[in-house]
N, C-alpha and C. Protein backbone atom coordinates (compact mmCIF):
# COMPACT_ATOMS: atom_id res chain seq x y z
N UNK A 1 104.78 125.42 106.04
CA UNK A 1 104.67 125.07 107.44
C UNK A 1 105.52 123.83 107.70
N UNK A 2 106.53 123.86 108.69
CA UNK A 2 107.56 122.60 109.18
C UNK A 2 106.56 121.60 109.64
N UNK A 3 106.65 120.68 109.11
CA UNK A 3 106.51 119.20 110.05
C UNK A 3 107.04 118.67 111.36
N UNK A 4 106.64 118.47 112.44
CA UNK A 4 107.62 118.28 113.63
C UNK A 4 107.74 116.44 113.22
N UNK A 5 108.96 116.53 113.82
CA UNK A 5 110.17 115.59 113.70
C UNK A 5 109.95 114.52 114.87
N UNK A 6 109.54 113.34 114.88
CA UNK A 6 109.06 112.72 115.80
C UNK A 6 110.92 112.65 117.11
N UNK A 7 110.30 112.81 118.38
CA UNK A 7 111.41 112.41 119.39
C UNK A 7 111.92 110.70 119.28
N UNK A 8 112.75 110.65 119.81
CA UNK A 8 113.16 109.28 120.02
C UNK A 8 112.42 108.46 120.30
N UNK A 9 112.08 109.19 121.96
CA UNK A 9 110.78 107.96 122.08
C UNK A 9 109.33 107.84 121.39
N UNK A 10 109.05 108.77 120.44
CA UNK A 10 108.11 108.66 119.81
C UNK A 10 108.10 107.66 118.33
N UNK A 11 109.51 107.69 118.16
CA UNK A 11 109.84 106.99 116.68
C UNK A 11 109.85 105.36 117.60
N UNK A 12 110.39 105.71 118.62
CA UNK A 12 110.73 103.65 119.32
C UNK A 12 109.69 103.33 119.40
N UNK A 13 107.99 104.15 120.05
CA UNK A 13 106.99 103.33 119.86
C UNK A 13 106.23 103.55 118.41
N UNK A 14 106.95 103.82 117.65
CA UNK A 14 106.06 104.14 116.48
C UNK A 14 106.66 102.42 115.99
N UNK A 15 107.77 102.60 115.66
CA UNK A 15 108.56 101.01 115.18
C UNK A 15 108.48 100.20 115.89
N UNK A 16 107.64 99.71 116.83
CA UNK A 16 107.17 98.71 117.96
C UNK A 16 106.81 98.09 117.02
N UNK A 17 105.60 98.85 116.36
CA UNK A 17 104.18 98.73 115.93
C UNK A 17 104.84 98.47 114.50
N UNK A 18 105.68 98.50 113.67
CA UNK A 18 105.72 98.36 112.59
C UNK A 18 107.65 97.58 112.45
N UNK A 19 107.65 96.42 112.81
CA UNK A 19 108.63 95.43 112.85
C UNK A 19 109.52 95.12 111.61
N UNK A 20 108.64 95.21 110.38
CA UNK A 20 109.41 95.09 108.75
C UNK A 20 110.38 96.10 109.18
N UNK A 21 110.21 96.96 109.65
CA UNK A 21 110.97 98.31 109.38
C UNK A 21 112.39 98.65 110.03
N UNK A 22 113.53 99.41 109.60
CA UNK A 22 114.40 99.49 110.28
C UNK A 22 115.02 100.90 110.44
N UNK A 23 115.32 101.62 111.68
CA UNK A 23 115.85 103.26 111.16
C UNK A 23 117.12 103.05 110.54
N UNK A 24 117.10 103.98 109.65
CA UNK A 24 118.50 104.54 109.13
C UNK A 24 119.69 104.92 109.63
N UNK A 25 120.43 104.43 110.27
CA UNK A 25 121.80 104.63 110.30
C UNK A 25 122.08 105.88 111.30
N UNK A 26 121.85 107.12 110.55
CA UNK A 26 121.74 108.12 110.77
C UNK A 26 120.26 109.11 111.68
N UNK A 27 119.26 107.95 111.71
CA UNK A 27 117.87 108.28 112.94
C UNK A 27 117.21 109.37 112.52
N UNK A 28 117.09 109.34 110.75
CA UNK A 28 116.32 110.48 110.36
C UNK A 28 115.38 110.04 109.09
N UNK A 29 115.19 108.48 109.19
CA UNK A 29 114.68 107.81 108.16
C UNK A 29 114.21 106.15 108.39
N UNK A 30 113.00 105.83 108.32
CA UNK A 30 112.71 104.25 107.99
C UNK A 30 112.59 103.80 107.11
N UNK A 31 113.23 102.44 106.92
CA UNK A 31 114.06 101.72 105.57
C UNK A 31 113.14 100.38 105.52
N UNK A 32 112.94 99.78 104.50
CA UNK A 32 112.05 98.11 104.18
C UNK A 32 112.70 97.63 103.04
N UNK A 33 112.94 96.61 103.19
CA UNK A 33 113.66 96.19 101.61
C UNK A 33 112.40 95.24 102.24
N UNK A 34 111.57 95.01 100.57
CA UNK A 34 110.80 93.51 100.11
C UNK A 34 111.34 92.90 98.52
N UNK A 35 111.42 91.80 98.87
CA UNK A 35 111.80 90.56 98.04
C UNK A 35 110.00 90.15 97.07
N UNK A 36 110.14 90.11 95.78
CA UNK A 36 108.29 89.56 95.31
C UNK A 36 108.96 88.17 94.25
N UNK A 37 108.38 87.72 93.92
CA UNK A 37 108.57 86.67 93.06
C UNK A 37 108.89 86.89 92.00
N UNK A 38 108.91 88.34 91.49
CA UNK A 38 109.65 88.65 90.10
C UNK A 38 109.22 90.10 89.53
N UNK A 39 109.90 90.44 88.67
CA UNK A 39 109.79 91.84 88.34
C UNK A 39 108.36 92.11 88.05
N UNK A 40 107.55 91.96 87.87
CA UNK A 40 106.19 92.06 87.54
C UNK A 40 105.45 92.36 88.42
N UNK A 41 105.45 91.49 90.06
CA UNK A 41 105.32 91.85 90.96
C UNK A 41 105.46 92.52 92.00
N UNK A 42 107.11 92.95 91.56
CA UNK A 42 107.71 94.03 92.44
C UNK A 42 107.41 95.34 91.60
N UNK A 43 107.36 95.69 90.57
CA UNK A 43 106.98 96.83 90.20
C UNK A 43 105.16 96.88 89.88
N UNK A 44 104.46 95.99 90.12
CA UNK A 44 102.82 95.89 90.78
C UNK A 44 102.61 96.57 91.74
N UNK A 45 103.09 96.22 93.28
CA UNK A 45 103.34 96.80 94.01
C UNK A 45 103.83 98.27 94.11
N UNK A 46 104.90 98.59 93.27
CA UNK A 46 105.17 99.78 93.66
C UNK A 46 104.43 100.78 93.14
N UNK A 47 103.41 100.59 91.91
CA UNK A 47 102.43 100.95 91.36
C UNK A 47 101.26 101.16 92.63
N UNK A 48 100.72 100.19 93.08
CA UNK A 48 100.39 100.51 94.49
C UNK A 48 100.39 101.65 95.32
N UNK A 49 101.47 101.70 95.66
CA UNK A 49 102.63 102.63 96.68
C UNK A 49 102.22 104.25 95.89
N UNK A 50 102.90 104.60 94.98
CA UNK A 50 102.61 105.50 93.91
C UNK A 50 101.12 106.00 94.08
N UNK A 51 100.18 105.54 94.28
CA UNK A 51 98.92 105.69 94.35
C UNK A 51 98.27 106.22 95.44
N UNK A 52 98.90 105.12 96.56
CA UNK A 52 98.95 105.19 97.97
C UNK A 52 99.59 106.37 98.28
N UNK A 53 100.48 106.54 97.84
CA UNK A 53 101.42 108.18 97.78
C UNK A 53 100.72 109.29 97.41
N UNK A 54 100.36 109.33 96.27
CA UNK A 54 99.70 110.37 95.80
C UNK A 54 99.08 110.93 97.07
N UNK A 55 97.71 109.46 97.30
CA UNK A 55 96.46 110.43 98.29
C UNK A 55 96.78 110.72 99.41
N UNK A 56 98.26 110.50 100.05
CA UNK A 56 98.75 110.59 101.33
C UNK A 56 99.54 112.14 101.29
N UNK A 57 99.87 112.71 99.95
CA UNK A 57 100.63 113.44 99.52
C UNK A 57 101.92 113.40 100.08
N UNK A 58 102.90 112.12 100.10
CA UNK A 58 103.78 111.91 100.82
C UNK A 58 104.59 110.71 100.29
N UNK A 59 105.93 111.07 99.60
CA UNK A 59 106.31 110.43 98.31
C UNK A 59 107.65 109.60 98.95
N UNK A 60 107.68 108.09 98.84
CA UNK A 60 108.91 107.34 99.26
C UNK A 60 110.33 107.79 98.53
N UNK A 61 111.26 107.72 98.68
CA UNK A 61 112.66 107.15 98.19
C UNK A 61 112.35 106.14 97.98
N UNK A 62 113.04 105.13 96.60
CA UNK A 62 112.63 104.00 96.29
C UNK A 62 113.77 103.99 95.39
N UNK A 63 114.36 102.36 95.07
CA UNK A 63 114.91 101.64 94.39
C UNK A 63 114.47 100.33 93.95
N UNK A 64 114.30 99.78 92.71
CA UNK A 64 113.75 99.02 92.64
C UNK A 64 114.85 97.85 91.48
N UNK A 65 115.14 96.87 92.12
CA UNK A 65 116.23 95.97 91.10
C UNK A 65 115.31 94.57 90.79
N UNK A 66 115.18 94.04 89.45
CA UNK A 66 114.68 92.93 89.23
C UNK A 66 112.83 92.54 90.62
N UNK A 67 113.50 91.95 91.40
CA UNK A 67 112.12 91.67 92.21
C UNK A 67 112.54 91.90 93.73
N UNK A 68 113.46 93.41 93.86
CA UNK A 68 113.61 93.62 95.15
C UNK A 68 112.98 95.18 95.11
N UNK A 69 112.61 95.77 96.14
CA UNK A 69 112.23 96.81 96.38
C UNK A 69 112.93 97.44 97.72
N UNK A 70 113.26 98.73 98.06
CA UNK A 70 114.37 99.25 98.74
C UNK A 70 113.30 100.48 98.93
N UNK A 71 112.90 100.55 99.94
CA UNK A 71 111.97 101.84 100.31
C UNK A 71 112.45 102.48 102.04
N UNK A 72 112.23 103.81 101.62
CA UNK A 72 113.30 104.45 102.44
C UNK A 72 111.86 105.82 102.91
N UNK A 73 111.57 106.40 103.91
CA UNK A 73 110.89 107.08 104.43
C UNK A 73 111.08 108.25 105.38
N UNK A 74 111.13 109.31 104.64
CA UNK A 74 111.32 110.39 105.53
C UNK A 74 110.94 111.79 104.99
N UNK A 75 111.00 112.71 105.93
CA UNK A 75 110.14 114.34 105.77
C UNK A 75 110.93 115.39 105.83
N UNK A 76 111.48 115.76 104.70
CA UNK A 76 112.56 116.70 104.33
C UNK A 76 112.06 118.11 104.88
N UNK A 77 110.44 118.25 104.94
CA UNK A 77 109.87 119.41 106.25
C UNK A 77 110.52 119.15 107.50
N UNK A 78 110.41 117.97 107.79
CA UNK A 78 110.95 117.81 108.88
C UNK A 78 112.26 117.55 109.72
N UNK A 79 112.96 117.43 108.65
CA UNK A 79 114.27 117.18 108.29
C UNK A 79 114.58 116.01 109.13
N UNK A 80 113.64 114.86 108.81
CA UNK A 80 113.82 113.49 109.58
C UNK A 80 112.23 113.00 109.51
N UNK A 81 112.31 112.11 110.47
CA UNK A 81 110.97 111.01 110.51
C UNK A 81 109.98 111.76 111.45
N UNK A 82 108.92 111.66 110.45
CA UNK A 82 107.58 112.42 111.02
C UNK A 82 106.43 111.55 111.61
N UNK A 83 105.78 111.89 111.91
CA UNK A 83 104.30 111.07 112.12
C UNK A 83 103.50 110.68 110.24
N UNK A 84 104.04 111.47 109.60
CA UNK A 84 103.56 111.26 108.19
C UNK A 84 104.60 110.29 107.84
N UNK A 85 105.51 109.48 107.67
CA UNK A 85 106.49 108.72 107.61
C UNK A 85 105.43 107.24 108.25
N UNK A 86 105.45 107.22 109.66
CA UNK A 86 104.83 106.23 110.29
C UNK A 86 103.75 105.68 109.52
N UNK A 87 102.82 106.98 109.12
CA UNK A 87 101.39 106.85 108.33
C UNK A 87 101.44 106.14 107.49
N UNK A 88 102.60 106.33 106.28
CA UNK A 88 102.71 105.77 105.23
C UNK A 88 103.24 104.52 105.51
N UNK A 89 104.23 103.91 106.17
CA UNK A 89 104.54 102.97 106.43
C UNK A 89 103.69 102.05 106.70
N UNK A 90 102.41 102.46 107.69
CA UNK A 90 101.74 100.94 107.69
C UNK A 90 100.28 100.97 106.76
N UNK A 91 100.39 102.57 105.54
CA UNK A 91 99.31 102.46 104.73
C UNK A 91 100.31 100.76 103.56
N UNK A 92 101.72 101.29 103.41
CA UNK A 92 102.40 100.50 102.61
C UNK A 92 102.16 98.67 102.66
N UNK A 93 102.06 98.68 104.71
CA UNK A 93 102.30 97.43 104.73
C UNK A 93 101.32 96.66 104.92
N UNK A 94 100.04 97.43 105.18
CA UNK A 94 98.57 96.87 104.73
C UNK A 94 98.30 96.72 103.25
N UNK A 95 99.34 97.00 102.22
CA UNK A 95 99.37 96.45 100.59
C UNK A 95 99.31 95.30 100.71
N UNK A 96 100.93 94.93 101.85
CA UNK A 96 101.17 93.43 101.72
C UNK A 96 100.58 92.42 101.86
């Protein structure tokens, strides 16, 4: 079953509400780079996320260098940013 693909104006008030965040380039993805105090903590966190993922059944793009994290969000059902995208985004940023 396809995921519907949030409209424009549904993604502008979705990212009102969630400011860390930035669309992708291309308006089919929301992006967060976080900075932690060191590798220990940045891969703590993403341990987190992973978890948070699982029970959401809804899995980030991620890069992770030393104590930066590069998280990228989107619904390949949907072939762009969903309402499940949004979800996860502020399950992520209630970690912080």
């Amino acid at each position: 079953m396809a995921v519907p693909q949030l409209t424009e104006a549904e993604r502008d008030e979705a990212l009102a509400a969630l400011p860390a965040w930035r669309v992708r380039a291309d308006g089919l993805a929301i992006e967060r780079e976080l900075k932690f105090a060191d590798f220990n903590e940045a891969f703590g966190f993403m341990t987190r996320v992973a978890l948070l993922a699982d029970k959401h059944d809804h899995h980030p793009e991620w890069s992770n260098v030393y104590n930066r994290v590069a998280i990228t969000l989107t619904t390949h059902d949907a072939g762009g940013l969903s309402a499940r995208d949004v979800k996860m985004a502020r399950a992520i940023d209630a970690l912080l």
